[in-house]
N, C-alpha and C. Protein backbone atom coordinates (compact mmCIF):
# COMPACT_ATOMS: atom_id res chain seq x y z
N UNK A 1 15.02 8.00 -12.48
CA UNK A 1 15.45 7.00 -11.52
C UNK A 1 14.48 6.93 -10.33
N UNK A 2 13.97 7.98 -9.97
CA UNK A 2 13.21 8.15 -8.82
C UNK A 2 11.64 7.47 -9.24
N UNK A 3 11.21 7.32 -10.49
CA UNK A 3 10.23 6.84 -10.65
C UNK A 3 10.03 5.23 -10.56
N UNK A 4 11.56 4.44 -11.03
CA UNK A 4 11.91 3.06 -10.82
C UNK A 4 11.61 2.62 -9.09
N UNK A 5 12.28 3.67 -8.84
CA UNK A 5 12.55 3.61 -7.16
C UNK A 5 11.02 3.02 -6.84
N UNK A 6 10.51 4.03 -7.30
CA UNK A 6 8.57 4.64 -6.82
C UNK A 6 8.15 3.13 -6.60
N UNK A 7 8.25 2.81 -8.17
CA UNK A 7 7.39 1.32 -8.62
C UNK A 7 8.35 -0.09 -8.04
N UNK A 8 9.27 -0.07 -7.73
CA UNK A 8 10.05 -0.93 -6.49
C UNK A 8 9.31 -1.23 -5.21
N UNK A 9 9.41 0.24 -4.63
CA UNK A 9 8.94 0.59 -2.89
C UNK A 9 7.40 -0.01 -3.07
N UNK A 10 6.64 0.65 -4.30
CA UNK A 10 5.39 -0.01 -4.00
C UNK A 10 5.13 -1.42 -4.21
N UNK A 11 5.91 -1.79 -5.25
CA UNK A 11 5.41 -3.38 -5.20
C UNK A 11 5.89 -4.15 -4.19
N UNK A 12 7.07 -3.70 -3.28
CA UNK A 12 7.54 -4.27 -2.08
C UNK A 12 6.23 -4.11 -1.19
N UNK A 13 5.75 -3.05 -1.04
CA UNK A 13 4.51 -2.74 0.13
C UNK A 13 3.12 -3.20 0.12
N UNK A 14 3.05 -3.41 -1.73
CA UNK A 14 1.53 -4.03 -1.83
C UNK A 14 2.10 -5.73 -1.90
N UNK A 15 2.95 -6.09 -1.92
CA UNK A 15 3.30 -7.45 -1.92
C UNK A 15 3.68 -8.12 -0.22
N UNK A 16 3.93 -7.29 0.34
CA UNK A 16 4.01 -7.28 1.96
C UNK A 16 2.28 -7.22 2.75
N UNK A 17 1.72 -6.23 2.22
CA UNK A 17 0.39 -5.83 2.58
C UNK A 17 -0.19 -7.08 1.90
N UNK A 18 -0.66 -7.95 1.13
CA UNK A 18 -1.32 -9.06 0.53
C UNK A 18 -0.25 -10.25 1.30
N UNK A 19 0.85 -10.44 1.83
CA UNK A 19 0.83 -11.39 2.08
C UNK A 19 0.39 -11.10 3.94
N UNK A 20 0.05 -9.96 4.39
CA UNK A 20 -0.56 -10.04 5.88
C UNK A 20 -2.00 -10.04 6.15
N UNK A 21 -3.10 -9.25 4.32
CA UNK A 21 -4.45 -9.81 4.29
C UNK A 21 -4.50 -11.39 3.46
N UNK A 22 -3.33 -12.27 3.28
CA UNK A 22 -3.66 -13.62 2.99
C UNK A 22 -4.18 -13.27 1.47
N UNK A 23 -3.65 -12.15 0.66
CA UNK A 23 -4.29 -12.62 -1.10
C UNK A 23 -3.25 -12.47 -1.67
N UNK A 24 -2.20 -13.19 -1.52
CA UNK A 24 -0.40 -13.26 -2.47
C UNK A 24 -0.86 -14.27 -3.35
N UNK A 25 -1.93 -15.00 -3.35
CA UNK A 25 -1.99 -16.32 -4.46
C UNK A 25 -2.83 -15.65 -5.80
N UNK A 26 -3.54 -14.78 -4.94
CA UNK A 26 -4.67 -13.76 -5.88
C UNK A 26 -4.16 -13.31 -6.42
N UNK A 27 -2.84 -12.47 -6.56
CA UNK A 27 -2.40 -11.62 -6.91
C UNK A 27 -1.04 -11.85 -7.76
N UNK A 28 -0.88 -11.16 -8.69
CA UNK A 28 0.33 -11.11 -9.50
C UNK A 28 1.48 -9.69 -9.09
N UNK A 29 2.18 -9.89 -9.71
CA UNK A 29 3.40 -8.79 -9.66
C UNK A 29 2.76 -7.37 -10.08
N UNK A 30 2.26 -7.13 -11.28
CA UNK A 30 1.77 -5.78 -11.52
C UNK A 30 0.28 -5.44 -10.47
N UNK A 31 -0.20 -6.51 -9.98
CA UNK A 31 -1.32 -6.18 -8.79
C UNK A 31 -0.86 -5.59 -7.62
N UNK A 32 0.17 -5.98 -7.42
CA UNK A 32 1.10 -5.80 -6.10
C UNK A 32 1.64 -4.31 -5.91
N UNK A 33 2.51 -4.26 -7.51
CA UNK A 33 2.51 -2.60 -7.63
C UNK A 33 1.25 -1.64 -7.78
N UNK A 34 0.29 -2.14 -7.91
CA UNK A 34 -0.67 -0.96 -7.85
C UNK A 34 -1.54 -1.03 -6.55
N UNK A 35 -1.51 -1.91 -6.10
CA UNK A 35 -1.84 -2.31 -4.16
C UNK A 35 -0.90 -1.27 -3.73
N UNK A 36 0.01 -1.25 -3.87
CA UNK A 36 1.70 -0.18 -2.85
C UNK A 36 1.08 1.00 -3.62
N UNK A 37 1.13 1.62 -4.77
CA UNK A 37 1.19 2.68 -5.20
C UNK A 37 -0.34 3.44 -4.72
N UNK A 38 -1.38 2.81 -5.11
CA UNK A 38 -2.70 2.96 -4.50
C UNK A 38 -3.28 3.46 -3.18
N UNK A 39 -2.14 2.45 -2.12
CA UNK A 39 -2.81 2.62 -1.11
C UNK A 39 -2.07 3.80 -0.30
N UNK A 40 -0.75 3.91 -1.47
CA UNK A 40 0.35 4.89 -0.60
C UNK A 40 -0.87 6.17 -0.74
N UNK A 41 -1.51 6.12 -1.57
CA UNK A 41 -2.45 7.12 -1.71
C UNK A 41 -3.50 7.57 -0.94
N UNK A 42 -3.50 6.34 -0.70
CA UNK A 42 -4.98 6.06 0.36
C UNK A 42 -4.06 6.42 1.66
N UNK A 43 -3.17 5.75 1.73
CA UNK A 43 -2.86 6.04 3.61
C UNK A 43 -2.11 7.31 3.48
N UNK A 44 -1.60 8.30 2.34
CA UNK A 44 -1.22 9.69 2.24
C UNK A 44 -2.95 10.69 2.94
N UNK A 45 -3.92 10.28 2.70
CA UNK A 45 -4.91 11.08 2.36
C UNK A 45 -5.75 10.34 3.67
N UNK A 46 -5.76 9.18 4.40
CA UNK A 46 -6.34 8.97 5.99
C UNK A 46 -5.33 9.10 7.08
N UNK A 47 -4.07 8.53 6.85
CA UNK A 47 -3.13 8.61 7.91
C UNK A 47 -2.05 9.20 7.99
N UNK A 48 -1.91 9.76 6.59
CA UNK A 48 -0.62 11.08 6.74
C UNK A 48 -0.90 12.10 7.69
N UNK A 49 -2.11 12.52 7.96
CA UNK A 49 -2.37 13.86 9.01
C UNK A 49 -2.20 13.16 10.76
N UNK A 50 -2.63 11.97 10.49
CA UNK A 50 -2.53 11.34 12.19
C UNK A 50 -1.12 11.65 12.24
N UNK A 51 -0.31 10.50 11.36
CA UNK A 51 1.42 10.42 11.57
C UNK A 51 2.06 11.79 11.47
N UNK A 52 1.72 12.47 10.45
CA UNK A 52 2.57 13.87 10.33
C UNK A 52 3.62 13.85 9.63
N UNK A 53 3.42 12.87 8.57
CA UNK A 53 4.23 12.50 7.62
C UNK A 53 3.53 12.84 6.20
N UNK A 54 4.48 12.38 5.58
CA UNK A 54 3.94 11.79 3.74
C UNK A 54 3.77 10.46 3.49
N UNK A 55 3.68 10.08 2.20
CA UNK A 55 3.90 8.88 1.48
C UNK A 55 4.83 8.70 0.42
N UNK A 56 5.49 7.70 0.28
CA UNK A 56 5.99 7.75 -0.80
C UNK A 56 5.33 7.93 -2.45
N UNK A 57 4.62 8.60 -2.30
CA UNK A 57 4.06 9.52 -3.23
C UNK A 57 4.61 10.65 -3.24
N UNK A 58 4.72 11.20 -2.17
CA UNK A 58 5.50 12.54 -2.22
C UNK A 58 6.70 12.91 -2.19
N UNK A 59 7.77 11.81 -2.70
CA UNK A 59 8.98 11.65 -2.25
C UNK A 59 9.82 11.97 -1.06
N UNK A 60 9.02 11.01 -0.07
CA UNK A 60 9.23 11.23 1.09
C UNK A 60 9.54 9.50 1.67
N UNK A 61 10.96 9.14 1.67
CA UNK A 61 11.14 7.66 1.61
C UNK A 61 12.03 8.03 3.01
N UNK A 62 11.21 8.38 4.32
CA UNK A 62 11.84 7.87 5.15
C UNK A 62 11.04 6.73 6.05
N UNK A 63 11.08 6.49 7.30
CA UNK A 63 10.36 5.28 7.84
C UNK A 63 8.77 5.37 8.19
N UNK A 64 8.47 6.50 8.49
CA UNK A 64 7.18 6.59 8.51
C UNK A 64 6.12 7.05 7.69
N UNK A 65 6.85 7.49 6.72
CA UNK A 65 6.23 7.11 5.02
C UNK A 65 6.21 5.88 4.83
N UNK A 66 7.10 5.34 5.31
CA UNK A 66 6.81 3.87 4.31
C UNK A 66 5.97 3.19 5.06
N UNK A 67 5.74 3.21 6.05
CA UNK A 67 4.48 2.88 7.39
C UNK A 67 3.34 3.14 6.91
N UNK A 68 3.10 4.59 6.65
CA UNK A 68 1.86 5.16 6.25
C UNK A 68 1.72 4.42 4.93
N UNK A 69 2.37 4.05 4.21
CA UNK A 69 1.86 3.66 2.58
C UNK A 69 1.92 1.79 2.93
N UNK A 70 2.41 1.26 3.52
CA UNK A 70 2.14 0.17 3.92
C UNK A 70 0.95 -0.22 4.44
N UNK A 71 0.37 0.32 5.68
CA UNK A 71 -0.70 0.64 6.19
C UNK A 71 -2.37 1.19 5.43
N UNK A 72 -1.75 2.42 4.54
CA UNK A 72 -2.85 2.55 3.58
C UNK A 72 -2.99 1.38 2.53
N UNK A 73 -1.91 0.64 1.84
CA UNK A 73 -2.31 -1.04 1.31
C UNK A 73 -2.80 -2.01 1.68
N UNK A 74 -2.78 -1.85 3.06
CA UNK A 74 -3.30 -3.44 3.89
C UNK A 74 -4.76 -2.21 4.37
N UNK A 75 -5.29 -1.37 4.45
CA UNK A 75 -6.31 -1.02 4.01
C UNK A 75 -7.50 -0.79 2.97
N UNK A 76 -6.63 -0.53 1.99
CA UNK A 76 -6.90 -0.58 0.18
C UNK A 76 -7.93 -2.60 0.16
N UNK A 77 -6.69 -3.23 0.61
CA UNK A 77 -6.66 -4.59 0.35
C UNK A 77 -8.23 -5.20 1.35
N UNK A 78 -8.29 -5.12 2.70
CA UNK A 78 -9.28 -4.85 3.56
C UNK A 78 -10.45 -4.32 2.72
N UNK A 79 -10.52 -3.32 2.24
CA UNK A 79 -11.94 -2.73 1.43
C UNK A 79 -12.29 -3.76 0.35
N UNK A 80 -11.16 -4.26 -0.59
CA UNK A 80 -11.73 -4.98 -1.40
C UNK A 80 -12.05 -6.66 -0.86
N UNK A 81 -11.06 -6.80 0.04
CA UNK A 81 -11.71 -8.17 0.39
C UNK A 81 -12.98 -8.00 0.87
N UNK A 82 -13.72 -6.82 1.71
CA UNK A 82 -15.11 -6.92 2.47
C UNK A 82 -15.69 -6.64 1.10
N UNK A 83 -15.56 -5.75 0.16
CA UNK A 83 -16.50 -5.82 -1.17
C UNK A 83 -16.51 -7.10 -1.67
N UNK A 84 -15.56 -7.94 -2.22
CA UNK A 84 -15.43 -9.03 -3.04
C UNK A 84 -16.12 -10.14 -2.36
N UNK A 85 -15.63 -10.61 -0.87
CA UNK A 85 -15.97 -11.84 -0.34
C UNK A 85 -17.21 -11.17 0.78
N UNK A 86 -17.58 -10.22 1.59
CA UNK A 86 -18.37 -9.44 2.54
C UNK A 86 -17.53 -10.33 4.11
N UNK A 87 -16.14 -10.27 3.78
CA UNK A 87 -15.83 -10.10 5.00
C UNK A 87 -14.06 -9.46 5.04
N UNK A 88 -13.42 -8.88 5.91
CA UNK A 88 -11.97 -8.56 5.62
C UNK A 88 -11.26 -9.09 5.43
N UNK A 89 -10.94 -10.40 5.96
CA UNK A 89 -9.92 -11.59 5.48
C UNK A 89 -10.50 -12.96 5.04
């Protein structure tokens, strides 16, 4: 059950995070979940030590997990737009 949960929270966060870098048209439903799941990774491993939290990677679903893994997606998303187009949005 906790793994349904997982792939929920993230496609909510990479689908939130793409519609604040402007690529929700780019993107499909299984892009979205791996934007959330991805970046929960990414912002577990740059901004979990600032916040002093986890990510929902680590089954840690309170509010500033879900900050940090939100945050690490609209980062994730940022890297590939400056690779893809050479600018962030």
């Amino acid at each position: 059950m906790l793994f349904i949960i997982w792939i929920v929270v993230g496609g909510v966060l990479g689908w939130l995070a793409s519609m604040i870098m402007k690529t929700d048209a780019e993107q499909g439903m299984i892009l979205n979940v791996v934007v959330g799941i991805v970046g929960a990774f990414l912002g577990g491993w740059l901004l979990s030590p600032l916040f002093g939290s986890g990510t929902i990677n680590s089954d840690d679903f309170s509010v500033s997990s879900l900050l940090v893994s939100f945050l690490g997606a609209v980062i994730l998303l940022a890297i590939v737009n400056l690779l893809r187009r050479g600018r962030v949005r």
